[in-house]
C-alpha atoms as a PDB file:
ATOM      1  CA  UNK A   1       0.000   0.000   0.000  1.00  0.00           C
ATOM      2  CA  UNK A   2       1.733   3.271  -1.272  1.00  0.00           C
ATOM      3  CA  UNK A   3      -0.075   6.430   0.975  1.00  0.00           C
ATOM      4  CA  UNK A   4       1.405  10.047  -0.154  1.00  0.00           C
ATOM      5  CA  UNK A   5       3.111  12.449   2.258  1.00  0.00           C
ATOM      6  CA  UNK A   6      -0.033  14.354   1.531  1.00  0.00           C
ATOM      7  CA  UNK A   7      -2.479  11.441   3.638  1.00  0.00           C
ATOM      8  CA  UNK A   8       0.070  10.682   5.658  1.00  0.00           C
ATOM      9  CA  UNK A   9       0.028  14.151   7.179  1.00  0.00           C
ATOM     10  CA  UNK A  10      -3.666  14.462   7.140  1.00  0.00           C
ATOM     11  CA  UNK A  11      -3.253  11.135   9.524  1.00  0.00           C
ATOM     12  CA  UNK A  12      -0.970  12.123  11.977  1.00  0.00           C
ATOM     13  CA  UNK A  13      -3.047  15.953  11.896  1.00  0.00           C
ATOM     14  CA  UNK A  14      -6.487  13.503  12.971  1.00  0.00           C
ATOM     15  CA  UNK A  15      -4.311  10.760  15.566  1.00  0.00           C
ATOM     16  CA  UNK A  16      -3.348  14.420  17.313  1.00  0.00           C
ATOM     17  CA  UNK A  17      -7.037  15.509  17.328  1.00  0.00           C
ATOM     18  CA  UNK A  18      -8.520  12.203  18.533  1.00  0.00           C
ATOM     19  CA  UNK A  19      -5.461  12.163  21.009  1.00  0.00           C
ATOM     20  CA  UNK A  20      -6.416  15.444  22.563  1.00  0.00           C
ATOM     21  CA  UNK A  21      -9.726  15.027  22.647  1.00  0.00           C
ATOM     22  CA  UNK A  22      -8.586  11.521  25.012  1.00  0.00           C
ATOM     23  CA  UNK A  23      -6.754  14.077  27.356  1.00  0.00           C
ATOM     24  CA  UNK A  24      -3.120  13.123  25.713  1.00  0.00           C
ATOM     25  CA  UNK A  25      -0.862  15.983  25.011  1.00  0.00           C
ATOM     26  CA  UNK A  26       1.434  15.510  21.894  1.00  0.00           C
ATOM     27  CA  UNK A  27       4.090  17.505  19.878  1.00  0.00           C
ATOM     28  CA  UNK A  28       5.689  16.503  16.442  1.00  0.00           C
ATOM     29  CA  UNK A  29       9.467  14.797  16.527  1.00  0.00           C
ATOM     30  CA  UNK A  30      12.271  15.980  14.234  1.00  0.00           C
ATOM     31  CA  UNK A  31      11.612  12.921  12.094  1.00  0.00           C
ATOM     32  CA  UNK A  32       8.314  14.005  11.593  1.00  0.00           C
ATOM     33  CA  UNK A  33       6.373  11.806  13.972  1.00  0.00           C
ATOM     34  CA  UNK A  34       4.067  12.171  16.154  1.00  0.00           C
ATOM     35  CA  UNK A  35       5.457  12.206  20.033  1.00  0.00           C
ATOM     36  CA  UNK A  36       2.659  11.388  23.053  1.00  0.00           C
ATOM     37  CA  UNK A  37       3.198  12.699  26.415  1.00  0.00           C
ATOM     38  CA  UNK A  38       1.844  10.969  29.510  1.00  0.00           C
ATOM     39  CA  UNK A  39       1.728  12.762  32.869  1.00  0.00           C
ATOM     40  CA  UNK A  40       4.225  15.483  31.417  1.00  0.00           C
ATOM     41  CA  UNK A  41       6.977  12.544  29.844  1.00  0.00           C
ATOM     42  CA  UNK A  42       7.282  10.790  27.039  1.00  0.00           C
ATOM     43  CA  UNK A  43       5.203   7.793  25.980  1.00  0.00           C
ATOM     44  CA  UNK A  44       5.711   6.795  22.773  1.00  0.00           C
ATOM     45  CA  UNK A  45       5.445   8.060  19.045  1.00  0.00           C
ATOM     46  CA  UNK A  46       3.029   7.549  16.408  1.00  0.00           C
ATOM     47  CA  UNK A  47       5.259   7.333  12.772  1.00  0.00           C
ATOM     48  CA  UNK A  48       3.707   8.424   9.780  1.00  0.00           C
ATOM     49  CA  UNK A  49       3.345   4.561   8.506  1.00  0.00           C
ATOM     50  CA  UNK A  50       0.942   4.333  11.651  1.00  0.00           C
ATOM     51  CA  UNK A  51       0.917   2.426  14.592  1.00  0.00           C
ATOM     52  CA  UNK A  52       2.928   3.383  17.600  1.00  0.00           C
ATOM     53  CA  UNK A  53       6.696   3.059  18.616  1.00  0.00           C
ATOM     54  CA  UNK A  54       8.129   2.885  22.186  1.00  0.00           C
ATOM     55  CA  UNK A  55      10.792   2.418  24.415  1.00  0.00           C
ATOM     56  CA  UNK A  56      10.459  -0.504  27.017  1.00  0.00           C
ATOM     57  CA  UNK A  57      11.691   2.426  29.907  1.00  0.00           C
ATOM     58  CA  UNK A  58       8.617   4.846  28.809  1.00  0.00           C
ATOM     59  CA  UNK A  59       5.979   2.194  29.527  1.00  0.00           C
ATOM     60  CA  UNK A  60       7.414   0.868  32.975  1.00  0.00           C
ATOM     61  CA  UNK A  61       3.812   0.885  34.878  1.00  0.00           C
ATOM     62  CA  UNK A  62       0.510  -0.683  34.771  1.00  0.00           C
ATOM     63  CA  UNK A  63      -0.711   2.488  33.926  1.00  0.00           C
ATOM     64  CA  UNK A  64       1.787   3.814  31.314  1.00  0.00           C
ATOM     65  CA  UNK A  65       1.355   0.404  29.738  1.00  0.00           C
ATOM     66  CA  UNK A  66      -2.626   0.842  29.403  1.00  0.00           C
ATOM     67  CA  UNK A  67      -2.084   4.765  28.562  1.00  0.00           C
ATOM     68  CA  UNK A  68       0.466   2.996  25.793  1.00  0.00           C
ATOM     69  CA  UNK A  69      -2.288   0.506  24.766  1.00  0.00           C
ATOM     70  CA  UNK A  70      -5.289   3.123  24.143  1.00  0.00           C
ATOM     71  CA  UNK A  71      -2.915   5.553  22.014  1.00  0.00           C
ATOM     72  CA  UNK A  72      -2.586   1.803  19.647  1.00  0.00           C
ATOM     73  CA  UNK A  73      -6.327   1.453  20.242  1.00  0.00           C
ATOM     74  CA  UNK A  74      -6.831   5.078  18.912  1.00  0.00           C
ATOM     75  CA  UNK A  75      -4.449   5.409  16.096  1.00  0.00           C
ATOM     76  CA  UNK A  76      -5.497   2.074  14.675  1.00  0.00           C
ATOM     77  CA  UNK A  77      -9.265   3.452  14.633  1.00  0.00           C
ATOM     78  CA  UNK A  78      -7.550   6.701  13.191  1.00  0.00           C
ATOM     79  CA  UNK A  79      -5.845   4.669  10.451  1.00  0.00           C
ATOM     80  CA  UNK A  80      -8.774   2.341   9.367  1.00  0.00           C
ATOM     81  CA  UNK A  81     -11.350   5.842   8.922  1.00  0.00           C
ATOM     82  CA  UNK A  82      -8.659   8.027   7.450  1.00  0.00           C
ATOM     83  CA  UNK A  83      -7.982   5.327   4.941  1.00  0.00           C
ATOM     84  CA  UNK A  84     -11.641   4.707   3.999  1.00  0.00           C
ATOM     85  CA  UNK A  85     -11.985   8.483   3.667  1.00  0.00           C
ATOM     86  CA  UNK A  86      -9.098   9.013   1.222  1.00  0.00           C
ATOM     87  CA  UNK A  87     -10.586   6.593  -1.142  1.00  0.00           C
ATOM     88  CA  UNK A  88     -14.420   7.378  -0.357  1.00  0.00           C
ATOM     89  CA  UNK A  89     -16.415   8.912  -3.073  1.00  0.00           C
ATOM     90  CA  UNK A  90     -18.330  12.478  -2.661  1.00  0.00           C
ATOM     91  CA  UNK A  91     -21.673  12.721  -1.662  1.00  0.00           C
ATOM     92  CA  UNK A  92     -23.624  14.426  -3.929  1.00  0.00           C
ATOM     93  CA  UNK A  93     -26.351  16.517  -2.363  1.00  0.00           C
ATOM     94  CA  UNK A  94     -27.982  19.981  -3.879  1.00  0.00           C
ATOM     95  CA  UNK A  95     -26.849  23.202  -1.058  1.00  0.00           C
ATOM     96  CA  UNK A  96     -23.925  20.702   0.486  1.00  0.00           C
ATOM     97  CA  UNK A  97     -20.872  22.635   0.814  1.00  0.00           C
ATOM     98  CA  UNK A  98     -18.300  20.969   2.876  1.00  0.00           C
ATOM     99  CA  UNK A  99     -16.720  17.510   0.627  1.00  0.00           C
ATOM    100  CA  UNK A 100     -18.845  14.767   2.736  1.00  0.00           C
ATOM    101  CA  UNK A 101     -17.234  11.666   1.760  1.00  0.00           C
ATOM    102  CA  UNK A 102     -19.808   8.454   1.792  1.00  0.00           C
ATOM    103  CA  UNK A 103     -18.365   5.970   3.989  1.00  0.00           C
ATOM    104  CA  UNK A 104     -21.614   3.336   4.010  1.00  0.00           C
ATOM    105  CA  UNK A 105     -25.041   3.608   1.992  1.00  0.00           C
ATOM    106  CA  UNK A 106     -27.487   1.057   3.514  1.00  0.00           C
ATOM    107  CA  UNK A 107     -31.424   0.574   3.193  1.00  0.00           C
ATOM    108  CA  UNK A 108     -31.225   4.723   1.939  1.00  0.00           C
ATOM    109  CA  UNK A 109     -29.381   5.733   5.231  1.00  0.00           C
ATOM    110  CA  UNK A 110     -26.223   7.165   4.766  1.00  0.00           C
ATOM    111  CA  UNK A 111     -22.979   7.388   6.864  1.00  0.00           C
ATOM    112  CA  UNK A 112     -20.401  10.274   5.554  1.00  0.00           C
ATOM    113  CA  UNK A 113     -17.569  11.961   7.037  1.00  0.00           C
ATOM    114  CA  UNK A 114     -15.661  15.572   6.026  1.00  0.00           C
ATOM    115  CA  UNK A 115     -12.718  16.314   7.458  1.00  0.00           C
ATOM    116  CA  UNK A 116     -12.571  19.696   9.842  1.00  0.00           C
ATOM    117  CA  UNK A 117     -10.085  21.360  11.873  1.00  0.00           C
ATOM    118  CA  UNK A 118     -11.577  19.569  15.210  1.00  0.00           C
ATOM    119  CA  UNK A 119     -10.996  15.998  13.645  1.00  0.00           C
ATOM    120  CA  UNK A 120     -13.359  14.150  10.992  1.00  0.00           C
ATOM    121  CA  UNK A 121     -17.172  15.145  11.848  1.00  0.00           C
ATOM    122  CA  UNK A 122     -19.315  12.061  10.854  1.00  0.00           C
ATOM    123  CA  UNK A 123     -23.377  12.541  10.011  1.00  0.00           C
ATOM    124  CA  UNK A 124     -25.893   9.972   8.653  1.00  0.00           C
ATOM    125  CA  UNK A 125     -28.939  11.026   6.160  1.00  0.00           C
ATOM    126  CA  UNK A 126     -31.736   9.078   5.398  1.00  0.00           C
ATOM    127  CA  UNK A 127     -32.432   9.279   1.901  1.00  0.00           C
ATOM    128  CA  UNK A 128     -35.698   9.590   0.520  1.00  0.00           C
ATOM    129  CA  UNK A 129     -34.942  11.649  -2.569  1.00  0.00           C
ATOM    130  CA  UNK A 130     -37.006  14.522  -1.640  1.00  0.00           C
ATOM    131  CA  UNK A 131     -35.151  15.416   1.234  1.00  0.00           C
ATOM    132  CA  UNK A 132     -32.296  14.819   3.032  1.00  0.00           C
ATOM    133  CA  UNK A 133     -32.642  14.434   7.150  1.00  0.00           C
ATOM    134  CA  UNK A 134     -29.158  14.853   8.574  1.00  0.00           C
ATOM    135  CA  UNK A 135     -28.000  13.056  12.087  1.00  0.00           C
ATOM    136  CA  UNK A 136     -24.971  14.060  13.632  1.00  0.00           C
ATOM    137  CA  UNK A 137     -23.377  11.029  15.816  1.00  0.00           C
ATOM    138  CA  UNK A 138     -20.717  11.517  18.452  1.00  0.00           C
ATOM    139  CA  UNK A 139     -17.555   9.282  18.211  1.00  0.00           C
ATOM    140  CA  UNK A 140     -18.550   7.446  21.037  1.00  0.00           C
ATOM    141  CA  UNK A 141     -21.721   5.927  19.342  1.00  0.00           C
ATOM    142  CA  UNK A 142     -20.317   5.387  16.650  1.00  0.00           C
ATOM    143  CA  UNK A 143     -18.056   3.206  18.707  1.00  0.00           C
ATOM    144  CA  UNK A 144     -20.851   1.367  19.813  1.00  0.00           C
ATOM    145  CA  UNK A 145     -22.719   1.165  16.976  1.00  0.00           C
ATOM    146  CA  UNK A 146     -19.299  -0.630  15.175  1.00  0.00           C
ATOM    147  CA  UNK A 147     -19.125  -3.257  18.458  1.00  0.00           C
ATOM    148  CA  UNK A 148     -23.077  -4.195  17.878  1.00  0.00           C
ATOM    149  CA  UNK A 149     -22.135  -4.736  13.854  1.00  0.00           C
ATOM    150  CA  UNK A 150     -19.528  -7.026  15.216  1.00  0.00           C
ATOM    151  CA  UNK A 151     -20.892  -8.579  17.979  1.00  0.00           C
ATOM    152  CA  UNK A 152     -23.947  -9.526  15.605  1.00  0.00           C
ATOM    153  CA  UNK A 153     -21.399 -10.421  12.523  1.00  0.00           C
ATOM    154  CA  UNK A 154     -19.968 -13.479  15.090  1.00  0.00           C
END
């Protein structure tokens, strides 16, 4: 899989939003990646190829460790939407300014996402080609929404 600089940026830009909004503070390293701060010291570093790096001395607690393992639980969500965005069609509705990219179309209800400076905003429509009703969901149901799916996919 060959990603540009371009998406790789526009990654490491959302992992920083979705990391802040978790309470982590984070600052860019000279290589480029991005560096996450727990309690005021380093934890470990997101690279542009996603994931996370770390050094066995920055994740010596119980609590680093599971600080350590939500940044990989966050970035990995990061990566799978960011990817399915960059290669998401447009949605195509009269008056819609902002590039909504269609991420699922289901039974006339559809799931987009745009891109904004406070992280990827992500609505739902139901479609009945007269008008469009627009739903706003909050990350966290859309969380839970994603565990029924899979819970009810086993």
């Amino acid at each position: 899989m060959n990603i540009s600089a371009e998406e790789k940026n526009r990654y490491l830009r959302e992992a920083e939003v979705v990391l802040a909004r978790e309470g982590f503070l984070t600052d860019r390293t000279h290589a480029g990646s991005l560096r996450v701060l727990f309690d005021g010291a380093p934890l470990c570093e997101v690279p542009e190829s996603g994931g996370v790096t770390y050094r066995m001395a920055d994740v010596s607690t119980p609590e680093r460790i599971a600080a350590k393992d939500k940044v990989y639980s966050i970035v990995r969500a990061v990566a799978e939407y960011m990817y399915q965005m960059e290669r998401a069609p447009i949605l195509k509705v009269d008056g819609l300014e902002d590039s909504y990219k269609v991420l699922a179309d289901f039974n006339s209800v559809v799931l987009a996402g745009c891109p904004s400076k406070y992280g990827t905003q992500f609505v739902t429509w139901d479609r009945d080609f007269e008008e469009h009703r627009e739903r706003a969901w909050s990350r966290e149901e859309l969380e839970q929404l994603r565990d029924l799916l899979e819970r009810d996919a086993l």
